[in-house]
Protein backbone atom coordinates (compact mmCIF):
# COMPACT_ATOMS: atom_id res chain seq x y z
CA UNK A 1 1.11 17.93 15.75
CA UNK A 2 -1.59 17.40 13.08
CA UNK A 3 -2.25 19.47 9.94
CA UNK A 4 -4.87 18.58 8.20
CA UNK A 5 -8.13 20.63 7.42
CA UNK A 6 -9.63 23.54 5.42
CA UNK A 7 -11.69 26.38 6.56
CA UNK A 8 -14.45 28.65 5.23
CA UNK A 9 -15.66 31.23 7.32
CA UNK A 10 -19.66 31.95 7.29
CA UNK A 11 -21.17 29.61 10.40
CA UNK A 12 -21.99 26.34 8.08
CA UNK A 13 -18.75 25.93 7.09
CA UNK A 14 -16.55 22.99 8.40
CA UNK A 15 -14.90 25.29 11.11
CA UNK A 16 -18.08 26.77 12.31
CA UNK A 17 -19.19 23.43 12.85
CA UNK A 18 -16.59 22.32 14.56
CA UNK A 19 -16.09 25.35 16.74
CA UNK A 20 -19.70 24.52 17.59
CA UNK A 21 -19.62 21.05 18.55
CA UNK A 22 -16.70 21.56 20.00
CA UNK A 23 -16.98 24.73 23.03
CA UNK A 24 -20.36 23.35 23.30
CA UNK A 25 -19.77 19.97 25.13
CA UNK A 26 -19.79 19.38 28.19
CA UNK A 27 -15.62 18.64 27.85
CA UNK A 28 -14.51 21.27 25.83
CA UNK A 29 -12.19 20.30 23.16
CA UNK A 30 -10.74 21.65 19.44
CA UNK A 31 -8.94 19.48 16.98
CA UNK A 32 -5.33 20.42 16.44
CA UNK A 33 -6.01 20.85 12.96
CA UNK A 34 -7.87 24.45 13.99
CA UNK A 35 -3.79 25.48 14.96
CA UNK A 36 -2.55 25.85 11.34
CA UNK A 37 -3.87 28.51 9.55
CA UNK A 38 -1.60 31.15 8.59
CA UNK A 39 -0.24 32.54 11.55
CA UNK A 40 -0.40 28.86 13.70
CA UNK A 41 1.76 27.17 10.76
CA UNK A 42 4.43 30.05 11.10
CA UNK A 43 4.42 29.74 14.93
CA UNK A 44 4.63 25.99 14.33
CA UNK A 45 8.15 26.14 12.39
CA UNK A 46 9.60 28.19 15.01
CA UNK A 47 8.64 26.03 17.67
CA UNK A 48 10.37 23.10 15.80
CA UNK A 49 13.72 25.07 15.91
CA UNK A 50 13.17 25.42 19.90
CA UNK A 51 15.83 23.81 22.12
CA UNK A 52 13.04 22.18 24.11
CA UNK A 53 11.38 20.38 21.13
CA UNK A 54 13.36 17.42 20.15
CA UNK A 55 11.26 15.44 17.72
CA UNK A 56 11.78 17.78 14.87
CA UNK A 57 15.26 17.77 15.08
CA UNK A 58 15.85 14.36 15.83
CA UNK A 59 13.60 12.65 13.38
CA UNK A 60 15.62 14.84 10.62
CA UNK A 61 18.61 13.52 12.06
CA UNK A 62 17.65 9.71 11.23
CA UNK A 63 16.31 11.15 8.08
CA UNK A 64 19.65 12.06 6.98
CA UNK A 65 21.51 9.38 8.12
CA UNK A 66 19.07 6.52 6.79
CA UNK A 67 17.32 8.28 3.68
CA UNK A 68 19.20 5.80 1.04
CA UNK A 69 18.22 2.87 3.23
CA UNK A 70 13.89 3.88 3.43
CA UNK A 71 13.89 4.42 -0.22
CA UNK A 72 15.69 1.41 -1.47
CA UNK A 73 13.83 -0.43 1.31
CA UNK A 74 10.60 1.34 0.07
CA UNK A 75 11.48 0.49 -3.33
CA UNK A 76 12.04 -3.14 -3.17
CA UNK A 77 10.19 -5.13 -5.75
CA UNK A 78 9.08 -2.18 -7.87
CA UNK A 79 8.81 -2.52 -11.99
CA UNK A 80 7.65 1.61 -11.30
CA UNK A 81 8.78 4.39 -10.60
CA UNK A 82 8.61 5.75 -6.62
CA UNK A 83 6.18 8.81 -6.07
CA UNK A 84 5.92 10.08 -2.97
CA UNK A 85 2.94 11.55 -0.90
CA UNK A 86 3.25 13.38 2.14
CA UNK A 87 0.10 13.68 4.61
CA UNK A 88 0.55 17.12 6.54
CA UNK A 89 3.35 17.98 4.53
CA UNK A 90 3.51 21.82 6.05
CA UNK A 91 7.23 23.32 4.06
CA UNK A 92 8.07 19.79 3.21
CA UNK A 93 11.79 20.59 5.03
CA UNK A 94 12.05 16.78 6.50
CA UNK A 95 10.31 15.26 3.22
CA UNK A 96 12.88 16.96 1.04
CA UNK A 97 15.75 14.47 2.61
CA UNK A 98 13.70 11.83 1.37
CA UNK A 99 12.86 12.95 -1.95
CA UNK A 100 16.65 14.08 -2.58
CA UNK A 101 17.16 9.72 -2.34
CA UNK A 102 14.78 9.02 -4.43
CA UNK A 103 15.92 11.42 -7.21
CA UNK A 104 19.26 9.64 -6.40
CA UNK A 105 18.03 6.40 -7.23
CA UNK A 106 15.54 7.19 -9.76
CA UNK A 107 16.41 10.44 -11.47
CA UNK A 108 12.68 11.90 -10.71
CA UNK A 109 9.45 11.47 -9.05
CA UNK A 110 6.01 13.01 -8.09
CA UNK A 111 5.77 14.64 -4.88
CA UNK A 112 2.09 15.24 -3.80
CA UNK A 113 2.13 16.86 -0.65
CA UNK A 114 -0.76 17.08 1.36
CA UNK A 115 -1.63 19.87 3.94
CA UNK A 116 -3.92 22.26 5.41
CA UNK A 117 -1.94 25.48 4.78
CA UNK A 118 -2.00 26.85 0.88
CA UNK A 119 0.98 29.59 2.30
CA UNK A 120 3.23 26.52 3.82
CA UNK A 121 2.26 24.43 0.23
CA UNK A 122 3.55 27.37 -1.67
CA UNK A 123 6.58 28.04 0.11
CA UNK A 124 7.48 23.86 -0.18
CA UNK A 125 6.28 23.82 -3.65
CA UNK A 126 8.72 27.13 -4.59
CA UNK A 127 11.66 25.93 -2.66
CA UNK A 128 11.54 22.55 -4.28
CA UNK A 129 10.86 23.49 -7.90
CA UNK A 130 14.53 25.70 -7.06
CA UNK A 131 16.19 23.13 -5.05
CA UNK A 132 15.21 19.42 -6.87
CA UNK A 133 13.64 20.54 -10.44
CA UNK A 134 13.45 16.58 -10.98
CA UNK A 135 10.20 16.90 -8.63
CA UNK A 136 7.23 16.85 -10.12
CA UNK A 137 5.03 18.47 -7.09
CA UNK A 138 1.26 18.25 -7.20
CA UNK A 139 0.12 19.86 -3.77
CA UNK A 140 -2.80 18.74 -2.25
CA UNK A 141 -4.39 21.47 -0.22
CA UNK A 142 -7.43 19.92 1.42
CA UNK A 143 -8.62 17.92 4.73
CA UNK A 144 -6.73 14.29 5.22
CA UNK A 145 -10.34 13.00 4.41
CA UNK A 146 -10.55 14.80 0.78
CA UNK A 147 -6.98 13.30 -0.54
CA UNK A 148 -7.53 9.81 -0.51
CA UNK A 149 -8.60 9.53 -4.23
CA UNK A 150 -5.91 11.72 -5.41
CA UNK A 151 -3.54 9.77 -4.05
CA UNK A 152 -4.77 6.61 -5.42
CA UNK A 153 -4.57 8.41 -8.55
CA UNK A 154 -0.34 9.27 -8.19
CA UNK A 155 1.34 6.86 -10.46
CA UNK A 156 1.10 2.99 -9.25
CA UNK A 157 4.18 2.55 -6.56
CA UNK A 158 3.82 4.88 -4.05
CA UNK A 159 5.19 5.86 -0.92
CA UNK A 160 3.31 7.72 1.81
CA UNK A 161 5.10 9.85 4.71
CA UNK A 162 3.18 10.31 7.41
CA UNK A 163 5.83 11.37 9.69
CA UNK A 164 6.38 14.09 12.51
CA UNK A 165 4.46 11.89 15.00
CA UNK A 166 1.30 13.67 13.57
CA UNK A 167 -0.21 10.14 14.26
CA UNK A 168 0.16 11.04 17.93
CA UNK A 169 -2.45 13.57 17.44
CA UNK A 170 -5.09 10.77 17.46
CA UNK A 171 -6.19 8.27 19.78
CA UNK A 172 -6.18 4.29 19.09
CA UNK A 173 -9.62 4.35 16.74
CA UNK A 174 -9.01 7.38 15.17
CA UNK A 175 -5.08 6.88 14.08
CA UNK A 176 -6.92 3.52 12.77
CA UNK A 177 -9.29 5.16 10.61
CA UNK A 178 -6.66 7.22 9.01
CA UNK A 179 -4.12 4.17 8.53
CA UNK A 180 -6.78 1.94 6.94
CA UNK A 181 -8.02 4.60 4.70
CA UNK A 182 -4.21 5.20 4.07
CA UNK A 183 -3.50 1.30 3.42
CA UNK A 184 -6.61 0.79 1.12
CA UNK A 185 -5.37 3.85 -1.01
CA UNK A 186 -2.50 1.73 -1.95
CA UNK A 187 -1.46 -1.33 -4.03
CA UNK A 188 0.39 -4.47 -2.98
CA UNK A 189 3.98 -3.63 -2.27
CA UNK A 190 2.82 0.05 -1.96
CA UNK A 191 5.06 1.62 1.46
CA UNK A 192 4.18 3.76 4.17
CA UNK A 193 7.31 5.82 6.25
CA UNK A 194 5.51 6.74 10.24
CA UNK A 195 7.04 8.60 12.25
CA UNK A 196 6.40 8.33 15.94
CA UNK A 197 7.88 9.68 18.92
CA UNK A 198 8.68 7.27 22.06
CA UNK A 199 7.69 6.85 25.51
CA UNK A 200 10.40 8.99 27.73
CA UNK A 201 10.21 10.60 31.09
CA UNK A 202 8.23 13.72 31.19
CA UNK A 203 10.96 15.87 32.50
CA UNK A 204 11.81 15.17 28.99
CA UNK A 205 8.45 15.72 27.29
CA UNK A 206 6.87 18.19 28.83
CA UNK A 207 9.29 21.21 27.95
CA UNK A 208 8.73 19.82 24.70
CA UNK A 209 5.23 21.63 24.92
CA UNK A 210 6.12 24.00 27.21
CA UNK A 211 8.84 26.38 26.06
CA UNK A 212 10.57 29.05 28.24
CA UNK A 213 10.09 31.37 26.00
CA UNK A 214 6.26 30.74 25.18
CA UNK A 215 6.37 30.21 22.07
CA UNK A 216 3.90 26.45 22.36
CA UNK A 217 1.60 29.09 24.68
CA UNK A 218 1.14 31.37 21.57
CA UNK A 219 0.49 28.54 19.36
CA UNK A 220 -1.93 27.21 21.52
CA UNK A 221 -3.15 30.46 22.10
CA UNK A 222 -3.39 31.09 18.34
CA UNK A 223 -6.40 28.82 18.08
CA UNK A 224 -8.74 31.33 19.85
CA UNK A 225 -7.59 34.13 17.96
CA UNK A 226 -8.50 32.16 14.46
CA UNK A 227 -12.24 31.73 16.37
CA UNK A 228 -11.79 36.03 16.14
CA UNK A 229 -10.66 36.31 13.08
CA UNK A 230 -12.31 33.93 11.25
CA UNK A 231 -15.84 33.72 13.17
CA UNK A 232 -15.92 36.94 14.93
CA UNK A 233 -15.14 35.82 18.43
CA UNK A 234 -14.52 37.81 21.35
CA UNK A 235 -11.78 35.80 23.29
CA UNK A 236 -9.53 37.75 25.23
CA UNK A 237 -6.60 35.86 24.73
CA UNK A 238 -5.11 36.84 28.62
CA UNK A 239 -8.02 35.36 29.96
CA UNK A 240 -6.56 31.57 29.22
CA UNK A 241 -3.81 30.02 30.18
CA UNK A 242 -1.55 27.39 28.14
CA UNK A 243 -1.37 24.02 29.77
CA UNK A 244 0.84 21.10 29.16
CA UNK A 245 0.87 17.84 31.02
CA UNK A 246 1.69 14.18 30.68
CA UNK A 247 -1.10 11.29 30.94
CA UNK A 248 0.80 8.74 31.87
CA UNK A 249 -2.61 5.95 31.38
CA UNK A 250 -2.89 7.28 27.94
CA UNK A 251 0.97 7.89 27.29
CA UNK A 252 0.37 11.33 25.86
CA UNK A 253 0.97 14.61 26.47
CA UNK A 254 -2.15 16.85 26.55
CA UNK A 255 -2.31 20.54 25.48
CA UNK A 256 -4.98 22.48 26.93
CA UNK A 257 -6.57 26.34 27.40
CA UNK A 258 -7.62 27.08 30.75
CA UNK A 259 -9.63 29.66 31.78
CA UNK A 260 -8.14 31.84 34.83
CA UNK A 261 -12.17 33.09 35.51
CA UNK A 262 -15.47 32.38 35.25
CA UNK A 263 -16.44 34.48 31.44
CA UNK A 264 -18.98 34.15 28.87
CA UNK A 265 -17.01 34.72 25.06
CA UNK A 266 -19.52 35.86 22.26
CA UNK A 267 -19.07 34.18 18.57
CA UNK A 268 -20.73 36.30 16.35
CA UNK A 269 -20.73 33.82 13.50
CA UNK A 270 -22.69 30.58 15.61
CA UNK A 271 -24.80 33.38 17.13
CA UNK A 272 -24.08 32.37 20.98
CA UNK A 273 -21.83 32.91 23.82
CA UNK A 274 -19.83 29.83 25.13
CA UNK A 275 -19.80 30.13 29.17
CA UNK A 276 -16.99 29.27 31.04
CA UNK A 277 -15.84 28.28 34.34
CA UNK A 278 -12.82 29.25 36.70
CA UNK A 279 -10.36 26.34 36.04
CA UNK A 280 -12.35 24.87 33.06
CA UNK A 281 -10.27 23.97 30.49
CA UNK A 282 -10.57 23.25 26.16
CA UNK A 283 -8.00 20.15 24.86
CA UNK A 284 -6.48 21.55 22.19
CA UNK A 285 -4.49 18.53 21.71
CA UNK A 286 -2.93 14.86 22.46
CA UNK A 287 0.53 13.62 21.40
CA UNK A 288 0.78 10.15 22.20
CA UNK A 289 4.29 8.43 22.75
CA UNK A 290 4.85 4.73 21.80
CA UNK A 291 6.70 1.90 22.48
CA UNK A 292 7.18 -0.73 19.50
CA UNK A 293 4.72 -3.35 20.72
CA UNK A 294 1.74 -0.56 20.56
CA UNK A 295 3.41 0.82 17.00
CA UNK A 296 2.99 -3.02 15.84
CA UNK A 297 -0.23 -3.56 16.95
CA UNK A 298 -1.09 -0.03 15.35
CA UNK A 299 0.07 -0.99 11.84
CA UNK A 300 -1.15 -4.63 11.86
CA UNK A 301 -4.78 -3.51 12.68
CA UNK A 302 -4.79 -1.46 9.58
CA UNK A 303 -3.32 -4.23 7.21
CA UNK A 304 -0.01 -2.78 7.20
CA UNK A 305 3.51 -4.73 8.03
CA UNK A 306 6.50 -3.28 9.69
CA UNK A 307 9.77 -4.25 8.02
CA UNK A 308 12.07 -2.19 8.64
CA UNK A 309 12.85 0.58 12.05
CA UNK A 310 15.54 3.61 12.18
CA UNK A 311 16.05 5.51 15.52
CA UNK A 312 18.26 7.34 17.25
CA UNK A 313 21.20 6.51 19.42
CA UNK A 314 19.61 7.92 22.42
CA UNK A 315 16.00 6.43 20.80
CA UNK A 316 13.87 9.57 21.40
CA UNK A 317 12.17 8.92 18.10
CA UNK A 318 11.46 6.38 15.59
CA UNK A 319 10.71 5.89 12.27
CA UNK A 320 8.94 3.08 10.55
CA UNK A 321 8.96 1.75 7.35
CA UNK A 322 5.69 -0.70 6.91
CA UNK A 323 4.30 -2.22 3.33
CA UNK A 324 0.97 -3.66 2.18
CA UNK A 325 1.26 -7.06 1.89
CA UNK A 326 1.06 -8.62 -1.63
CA UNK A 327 -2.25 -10.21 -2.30
């Protein structure tokens, strides 16, 4: 789940524009980003304690068990100090494993952590300043697209997490975009740590994203009720329905919102009503799972290198450690 982007609320700002271009196609869609305001980014954390949704809890399990082995991997070759960035960084929980081995090995670093949500940056940045004082954290609360030159700018041997299979949020050209922009914000030997979750049958998956006790719905939900709140829409929120569903083609799950009856909603903000059909749905969002040929084919196109992969016994999820080559 991705969670990067700002939002203003008068109808030229980035989210009005958005909203726009977005309930006004012909297929409906939001980015996932829209999810994480204040109330989506609490709902968020409680989903990742849910039974049904493993990839939380299992990438923090290989986290644990292989932090000493990333960083010195990560580290390899260095005359500097390791900083570490962290692209949708949300309460930095996982990110703290890491940045406990690097203090080990290093006795401090810079922790930049990038993210969407100024109330999850705060309670990361206040948690860490009281749990590893030898962090230096510089948060970064902007859109993906608005942090690349700050974190060129963090000390010259970094190390950039981009983990929680947030790159699943994106299809092929777009999770290329990000990882070249990524790549080209670093030096030679400079490391990126990816997380990605892994192709698995969808009796698996899809309780992953579709809770028994609803708590996925009311995230999914929540993105309508920002559109209220923030742009004065009128979406009755029983009117929709939370979908979840596995493409196998595309190997991703989908999240959508379907409507249960044909409705017009108002948005006072963009000045029109958005019509809807019986049945018609808005794609909130696409989680793609991988196999290793697809992650290596991800990473090369980008000019990255994969040298190192931790899993778990049962291999549910994966994470990757891949460097810029030197020059």
């Amino acid at each position: 789940m991705n969670r990067t982007a700002t939002a203003a609320t008068h109808p030229t700002s980035p989210i009005a524009r958005v909203v726009a271009r977005g309930l006004l196609a012909k297929e409906k869609c939001l980015p996932p980003y829209l999810f994480y305001d204040e109330a989506g980014s609490r709902l968020f954390e409680e989903i990742t304690t849910l039974p049904e949704y493993y990839p939380t809890r299992v990438e923090r399990s290989i986290l644990v068990r292989y932090a000493d082995e990333i960083v010195a991997t990560a580290a390899v070759g260095g005359a500097f100090p390791l900083h570490v960035i962290e692209l949708g960084a949300g309460t930095a929980t996982k990110s703290e494993i890491i940045l406990r081995a690097v203090v080990a090995r290093q006795g401090h670093c810079v922790f930049a952590p990038v993210d969407v949500s100024e109330s999850a940056i705060a309670e990361a940045t206040e948690r860490l300043a009281m749990a590893l004082p030898e962090v230096s954290v510089r948060p970064l609360i902007m859109h993906l697209d608005d942090a690349y030159p700050h974190i060129r700018a963090i000390g010259p041997r970094r190390l950039v997490l981009f983990i929680g299979s947030s790159i699943g949020n994106f299809d092929d050209d777009e999770a290329h975009v990000i990882l070249e922009r990524v790549r080209r914000s670093l030096a030679p030997g400079g490391a990126l740590l990816l997380g990605t979750d892994l192709r698995k049958d969808p009796s698996i998956l899809i309780p992953a994203y579709d809770d028994t006790r609803g708590v996925t719905e009311a995230f999914n939900k929540n993105v309508l009720a920002r559109i209220n709140r923030e742009l004065g829409g009128h979406f009755d929120l029983d009117r929709f329905e939370h979908v979840a569903l596995w493409n196998d083609e595309r190997s991703r799950i989908e999240m959508h919102l379907e409507s249960v009856c044909e409705q017009r909603v108002a948005i006072d903000a963009l000045g029109t009503e958005v019509a809807f059909r019986r049945g018609e749905r808005i794609h909130t969002e696409s989680s793609v799972k991988y196999d290793e040929a697809r992650v290596d084919a991800m990473l090369g196109r980008a000019g990255f290198v994969r040298e190192r992969t931790f899993t778990d016994p049962e291999r549910l999820f994966a994470v990757h450690l891949a460097r810029v080559p030197a020059r």
